[in-house]
Protein backbone atom coordinates (compact mmCIF):
# COMPACT_ATOMS: atom_id res chain seq x y z
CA UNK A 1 0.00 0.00 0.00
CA UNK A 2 1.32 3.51 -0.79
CA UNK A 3 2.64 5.53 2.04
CA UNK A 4 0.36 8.49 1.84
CA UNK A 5 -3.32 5.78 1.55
CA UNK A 6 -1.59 4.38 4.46
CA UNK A 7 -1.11 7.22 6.74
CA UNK A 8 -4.60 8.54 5.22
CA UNK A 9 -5.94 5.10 6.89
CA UNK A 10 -3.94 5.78 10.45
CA UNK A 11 -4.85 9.39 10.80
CA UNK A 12 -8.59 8.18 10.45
CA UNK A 13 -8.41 5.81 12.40
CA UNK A 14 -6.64 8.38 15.46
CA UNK A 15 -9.36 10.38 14.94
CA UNK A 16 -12.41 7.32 14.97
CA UNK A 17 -10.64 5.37 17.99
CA UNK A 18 -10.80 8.53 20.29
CA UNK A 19 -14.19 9.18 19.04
CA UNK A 20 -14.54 5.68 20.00
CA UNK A 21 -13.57 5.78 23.20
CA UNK A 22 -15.42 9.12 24.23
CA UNK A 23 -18.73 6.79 23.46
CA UNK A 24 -17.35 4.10 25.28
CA UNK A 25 -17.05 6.61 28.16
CA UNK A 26 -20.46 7.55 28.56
CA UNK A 27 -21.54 4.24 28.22
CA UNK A 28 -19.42 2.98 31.50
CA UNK A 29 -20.96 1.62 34.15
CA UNK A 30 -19.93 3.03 37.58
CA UNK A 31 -17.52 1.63 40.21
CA UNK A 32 -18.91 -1.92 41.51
CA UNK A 33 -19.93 -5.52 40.45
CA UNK A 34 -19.57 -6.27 36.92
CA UNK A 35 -22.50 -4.14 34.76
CA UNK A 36 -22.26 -7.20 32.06
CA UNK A 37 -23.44 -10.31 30.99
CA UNK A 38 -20.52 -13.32 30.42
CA UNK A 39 -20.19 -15.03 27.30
CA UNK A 40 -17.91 -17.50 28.87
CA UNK A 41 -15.80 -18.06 32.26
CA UNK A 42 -14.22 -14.27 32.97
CA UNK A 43 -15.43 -13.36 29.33
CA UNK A 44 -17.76 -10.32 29.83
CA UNK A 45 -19.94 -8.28 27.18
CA UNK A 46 -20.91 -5.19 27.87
CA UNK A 47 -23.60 -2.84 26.16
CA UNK A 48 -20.38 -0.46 25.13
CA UNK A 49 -19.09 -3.27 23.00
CA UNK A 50 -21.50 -3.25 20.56
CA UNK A 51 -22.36 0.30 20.20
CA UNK A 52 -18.22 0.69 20.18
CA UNK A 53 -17.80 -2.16 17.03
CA UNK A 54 -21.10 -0.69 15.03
CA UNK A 55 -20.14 2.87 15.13
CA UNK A 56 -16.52 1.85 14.06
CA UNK A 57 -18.32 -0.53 11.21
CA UNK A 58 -20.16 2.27 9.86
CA UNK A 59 -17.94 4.77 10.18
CA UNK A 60 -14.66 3.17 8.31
CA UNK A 61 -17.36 1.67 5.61
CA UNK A 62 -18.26 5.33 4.74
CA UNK A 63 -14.60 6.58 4.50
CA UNK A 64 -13.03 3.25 3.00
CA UNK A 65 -15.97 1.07 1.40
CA UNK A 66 -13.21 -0.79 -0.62
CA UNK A 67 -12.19 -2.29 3.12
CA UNK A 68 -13.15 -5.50 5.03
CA UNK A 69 -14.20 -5.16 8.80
CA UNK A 70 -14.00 -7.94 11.41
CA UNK A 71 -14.75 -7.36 14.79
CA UNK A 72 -14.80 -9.29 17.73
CA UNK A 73 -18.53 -9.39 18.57
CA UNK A 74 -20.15 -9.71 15.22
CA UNK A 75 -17.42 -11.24 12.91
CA UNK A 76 -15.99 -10.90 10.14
CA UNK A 77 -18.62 -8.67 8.46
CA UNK A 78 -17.21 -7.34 4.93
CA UNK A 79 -14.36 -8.65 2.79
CA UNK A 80 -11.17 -6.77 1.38
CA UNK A 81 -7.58 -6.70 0.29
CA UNK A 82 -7.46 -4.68 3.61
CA UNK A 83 -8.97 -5.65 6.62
CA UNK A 84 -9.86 -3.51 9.62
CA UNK A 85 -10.23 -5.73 12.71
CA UNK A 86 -11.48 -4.11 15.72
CA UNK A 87 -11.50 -4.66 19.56
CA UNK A 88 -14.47 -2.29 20.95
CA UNK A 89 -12.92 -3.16 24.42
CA UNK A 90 -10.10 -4.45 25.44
CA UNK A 91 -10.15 -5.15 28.88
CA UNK A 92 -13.59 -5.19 29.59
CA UNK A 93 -13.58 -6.83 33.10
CA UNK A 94 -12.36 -3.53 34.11
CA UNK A 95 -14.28 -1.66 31.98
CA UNK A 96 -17.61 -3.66 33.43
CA UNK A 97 -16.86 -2.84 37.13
CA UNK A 98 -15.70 1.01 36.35
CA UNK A 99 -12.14 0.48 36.45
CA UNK A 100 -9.11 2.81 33.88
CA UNK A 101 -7.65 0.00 32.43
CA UNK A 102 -9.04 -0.86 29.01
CA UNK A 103 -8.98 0.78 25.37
CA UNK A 104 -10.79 0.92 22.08
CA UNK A 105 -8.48 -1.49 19.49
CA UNK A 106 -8.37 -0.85 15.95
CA UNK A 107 -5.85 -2.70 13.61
CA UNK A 108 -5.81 -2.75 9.89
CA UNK A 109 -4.61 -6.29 8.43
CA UNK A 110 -2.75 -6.48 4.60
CA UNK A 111 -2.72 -10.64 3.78
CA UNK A 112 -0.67 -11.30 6.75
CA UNK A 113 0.92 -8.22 8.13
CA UNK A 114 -0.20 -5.68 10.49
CA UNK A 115 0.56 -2.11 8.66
CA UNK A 116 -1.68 -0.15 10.76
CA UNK A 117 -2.72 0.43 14.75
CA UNK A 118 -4.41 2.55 16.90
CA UNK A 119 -5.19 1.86 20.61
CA UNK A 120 -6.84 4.60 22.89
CA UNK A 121 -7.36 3.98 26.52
CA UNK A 122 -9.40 7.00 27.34
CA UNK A 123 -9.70 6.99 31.22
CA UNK A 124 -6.12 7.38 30.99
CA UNK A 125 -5.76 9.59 28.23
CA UNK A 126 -3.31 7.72 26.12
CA UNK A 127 -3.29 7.19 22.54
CA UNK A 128 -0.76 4.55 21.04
CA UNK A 129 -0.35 4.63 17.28
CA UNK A 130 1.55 2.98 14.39
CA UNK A 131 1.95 2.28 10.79
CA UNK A 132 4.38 -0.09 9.12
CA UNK A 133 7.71 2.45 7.87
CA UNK A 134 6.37 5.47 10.12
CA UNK A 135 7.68 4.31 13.56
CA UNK A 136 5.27 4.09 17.23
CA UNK A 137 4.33 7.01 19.34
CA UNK A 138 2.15 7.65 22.66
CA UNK A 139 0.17 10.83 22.67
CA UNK A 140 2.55 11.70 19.25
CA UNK A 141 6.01 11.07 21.34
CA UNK A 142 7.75 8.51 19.69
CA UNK A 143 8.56 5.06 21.95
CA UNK A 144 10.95 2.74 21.76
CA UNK A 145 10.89 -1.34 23.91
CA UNK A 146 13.45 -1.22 27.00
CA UNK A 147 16.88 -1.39 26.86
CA UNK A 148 16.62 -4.46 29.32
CA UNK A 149 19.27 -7.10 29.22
CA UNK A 150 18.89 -8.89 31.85
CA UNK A 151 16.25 -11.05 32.86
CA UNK A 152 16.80 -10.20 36.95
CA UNK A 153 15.81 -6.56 36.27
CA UNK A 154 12.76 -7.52 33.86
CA UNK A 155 9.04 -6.49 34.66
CA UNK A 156 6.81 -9.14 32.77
CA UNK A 157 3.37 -10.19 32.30
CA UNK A 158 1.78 -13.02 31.94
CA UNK A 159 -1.75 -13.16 29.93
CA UNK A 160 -4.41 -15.39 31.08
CA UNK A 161 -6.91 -17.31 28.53
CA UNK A 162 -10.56 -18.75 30.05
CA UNK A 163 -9.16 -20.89 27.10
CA UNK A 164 -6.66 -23.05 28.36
CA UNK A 165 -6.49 -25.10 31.08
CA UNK A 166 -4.60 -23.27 34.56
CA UNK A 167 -1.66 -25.81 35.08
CA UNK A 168 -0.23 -24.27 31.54
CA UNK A 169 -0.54 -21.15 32.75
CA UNK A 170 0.89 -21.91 36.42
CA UNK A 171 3.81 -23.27 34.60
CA UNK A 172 4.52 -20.46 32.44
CA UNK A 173 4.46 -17.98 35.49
CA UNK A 174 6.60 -20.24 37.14
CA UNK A 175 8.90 -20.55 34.49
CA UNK A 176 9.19 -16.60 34.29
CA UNK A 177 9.13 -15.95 37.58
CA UNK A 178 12.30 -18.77 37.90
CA UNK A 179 14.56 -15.86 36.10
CA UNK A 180 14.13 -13.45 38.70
CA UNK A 181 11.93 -10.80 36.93
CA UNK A 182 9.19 -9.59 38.67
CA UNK A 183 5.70 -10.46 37.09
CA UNK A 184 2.92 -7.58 36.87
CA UNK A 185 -0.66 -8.33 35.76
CA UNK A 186 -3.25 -5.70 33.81
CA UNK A 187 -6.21 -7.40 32.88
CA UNK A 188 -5.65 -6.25 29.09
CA UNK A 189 -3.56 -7.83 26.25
CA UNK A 190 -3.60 -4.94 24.01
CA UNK A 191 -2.29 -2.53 26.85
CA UNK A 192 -0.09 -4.81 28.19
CA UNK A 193 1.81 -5.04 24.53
CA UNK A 194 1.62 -1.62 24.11
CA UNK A 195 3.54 -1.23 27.64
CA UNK A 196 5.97 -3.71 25.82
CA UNK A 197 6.43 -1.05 22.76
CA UNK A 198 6.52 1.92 25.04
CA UNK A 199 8.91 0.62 27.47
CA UNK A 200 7.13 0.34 30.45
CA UNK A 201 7.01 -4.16 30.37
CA UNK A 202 10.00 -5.85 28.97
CA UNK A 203 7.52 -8.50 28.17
CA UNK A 204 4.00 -9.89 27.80
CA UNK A 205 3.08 -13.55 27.02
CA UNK A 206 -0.13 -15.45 26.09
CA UNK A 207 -0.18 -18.63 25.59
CA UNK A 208 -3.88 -18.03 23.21
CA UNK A 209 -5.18 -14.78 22.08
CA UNK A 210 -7.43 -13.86 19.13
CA UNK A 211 -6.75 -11.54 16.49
CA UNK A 212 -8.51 -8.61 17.47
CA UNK A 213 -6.62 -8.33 20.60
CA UNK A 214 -3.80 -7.82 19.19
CA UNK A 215 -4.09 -6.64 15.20
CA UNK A 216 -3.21 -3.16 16.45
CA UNK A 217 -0.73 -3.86 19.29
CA UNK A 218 2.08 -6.38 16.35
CA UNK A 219 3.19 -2.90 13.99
CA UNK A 220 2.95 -0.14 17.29
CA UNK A 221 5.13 -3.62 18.63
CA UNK A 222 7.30 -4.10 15.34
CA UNK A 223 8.21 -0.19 14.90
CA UNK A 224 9.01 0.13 18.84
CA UNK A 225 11.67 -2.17 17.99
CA UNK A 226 10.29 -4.85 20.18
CA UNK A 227 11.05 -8.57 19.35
CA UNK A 228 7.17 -10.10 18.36
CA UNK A 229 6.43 -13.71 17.62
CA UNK A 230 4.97 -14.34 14.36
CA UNK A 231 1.17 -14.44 15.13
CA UNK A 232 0.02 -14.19 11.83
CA UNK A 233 1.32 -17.40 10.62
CA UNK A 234 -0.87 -20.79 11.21
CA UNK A 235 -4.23 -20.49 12.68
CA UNK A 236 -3.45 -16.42 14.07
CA UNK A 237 -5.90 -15.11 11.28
CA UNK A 238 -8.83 -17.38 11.91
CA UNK A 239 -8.31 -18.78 15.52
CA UNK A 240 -5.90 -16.66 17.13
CA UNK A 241 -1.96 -18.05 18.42
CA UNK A 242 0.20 -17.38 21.72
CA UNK A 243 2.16 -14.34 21.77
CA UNK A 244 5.46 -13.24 23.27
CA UNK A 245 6.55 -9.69 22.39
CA UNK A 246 9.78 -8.68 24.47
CA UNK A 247 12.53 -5.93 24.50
CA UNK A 248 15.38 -7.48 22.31
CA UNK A 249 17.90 -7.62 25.43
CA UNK A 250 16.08 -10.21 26.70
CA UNK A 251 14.02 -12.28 24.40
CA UNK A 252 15.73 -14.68 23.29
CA UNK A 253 16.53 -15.74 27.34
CA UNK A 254 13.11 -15.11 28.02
CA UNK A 255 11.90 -17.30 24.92
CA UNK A 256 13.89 -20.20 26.52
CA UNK A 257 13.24 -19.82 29.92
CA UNK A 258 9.56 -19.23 29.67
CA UNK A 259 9.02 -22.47 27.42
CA UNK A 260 7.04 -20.67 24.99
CA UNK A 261 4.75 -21.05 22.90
CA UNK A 262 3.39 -22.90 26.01
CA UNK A 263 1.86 -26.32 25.25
């Protein structure tokens, strides 16, 4: 795709994310039990999650009809060389009981590459972007994965899937937490790979995630410089794959240590 379509696409995208998020804002439930109905164990839905993935459907189908849409609550709903996926909430368990951590998720897909990515967390008022050539910023800074080299002054986290069964994921926690970094826990894969690309993890792992989770997080990951496991290959497009993104110091320790991809 040409550079200036491209950045045409990303600038959009800024703009419909935080718009986005704003709607997902008045839309929150207050402080307190979970304002959501589960779709599985730990796997809530929210009313925000479908206004959130229709207004971004219509919205990119007026500016780019010649797109496909997928989203994580209704599927994959138009076809195209290009491929919005979308994420109306990443983190919802937070978002359901009032809590700051979560964002709006919206990654463009080319075959199988990530060129495009916007996340906005709005209670927080950060705005992660990327496009494939054009380098990552927060808020417009540009950010760069740690410098970490050493797995003894690491922060990581470990993702949890309702998917898998817990011993795997006791294992991989032990495994991590065997190196002597210290392990921190978010309650959102898209944010927690972002921290990755901005510096503030040295790594996040998931032994399964799905595609919207993390369509926008692999090219703000890939042009922070941050080591990323190829997700897109196999099953990543249709049934989601782990993921291990990691400042370069450290991966390929961490890639041992950890055991990953986790059976």
């Amino acid at each position: 795709m040409a550079e200036i379509a491209l950045q045409r696409r990303l600038d959009a995208a800024v703009a419909l994310a935080t718009e986005a998020g704003r709607l997902a804002l008045r839309l929150r439930p207050p402080p307190g039990a979970p304002v959501a109905v589960l779709k599985a164990h730990q796997d809530w839905l929210t009313e925000a999650d479908g206004a959130v993935e229709a207004f971004l459907s219509e919205r990119l189908a007026a500016l780019f009809p010649e797109d496909g849409f997928q989203g994580e609550e209704t599927g994959k709903g138009r076809s195209g060389t290009l491929r919005w996926v979308v994420d109306p909430i990443d983190g919802t368990s937070n978002y359901a009981r009032g809590g700051p951590r979560f964002c709006v998720s919206l990654g463009l897909i080319e075959e199988r590459a990530s060129i495009a990515g916007v996340l906005v967390a709005p209670v927080m008022g950060e705005t992660f972007a990327a496009r494939r050539g054009g380098g990552a910023t927060l808020n417009g800074t540009p950010i760069r994965a740690a410098a970490t080299t050493e797995l003894g002054r690491a922060m990581v986290e470990c993702g949890w899937s309702h998917r898998l069964d817990n011993e795997g994921y006791f294992r991989l926690v032990r495994n991590v937490m065997a190196t002597g970094a210290t392990m921190r826990a978010g309650g959102s894969g898209a944010l927690g790979l972002a921290d990755v690309a901005a510096g503030r993890l040295d790594a996040y792992i998931e032994r399964h995630i799905n595609l919207w989770d993390v369509a926008a997080a692999l090219v703000i990951l890939a042009e922070a410089g941050a080591v990323v496991s190829p997700f897109l290959e196999g099953d990543g497009l249709a049934s989601g794959n782990p993921v291990f993104a990691a400042a370069t110091g450290i991966a390929d320790a961490l890639r041992l240590a950890s055991g990953f991809p986790a059976p």
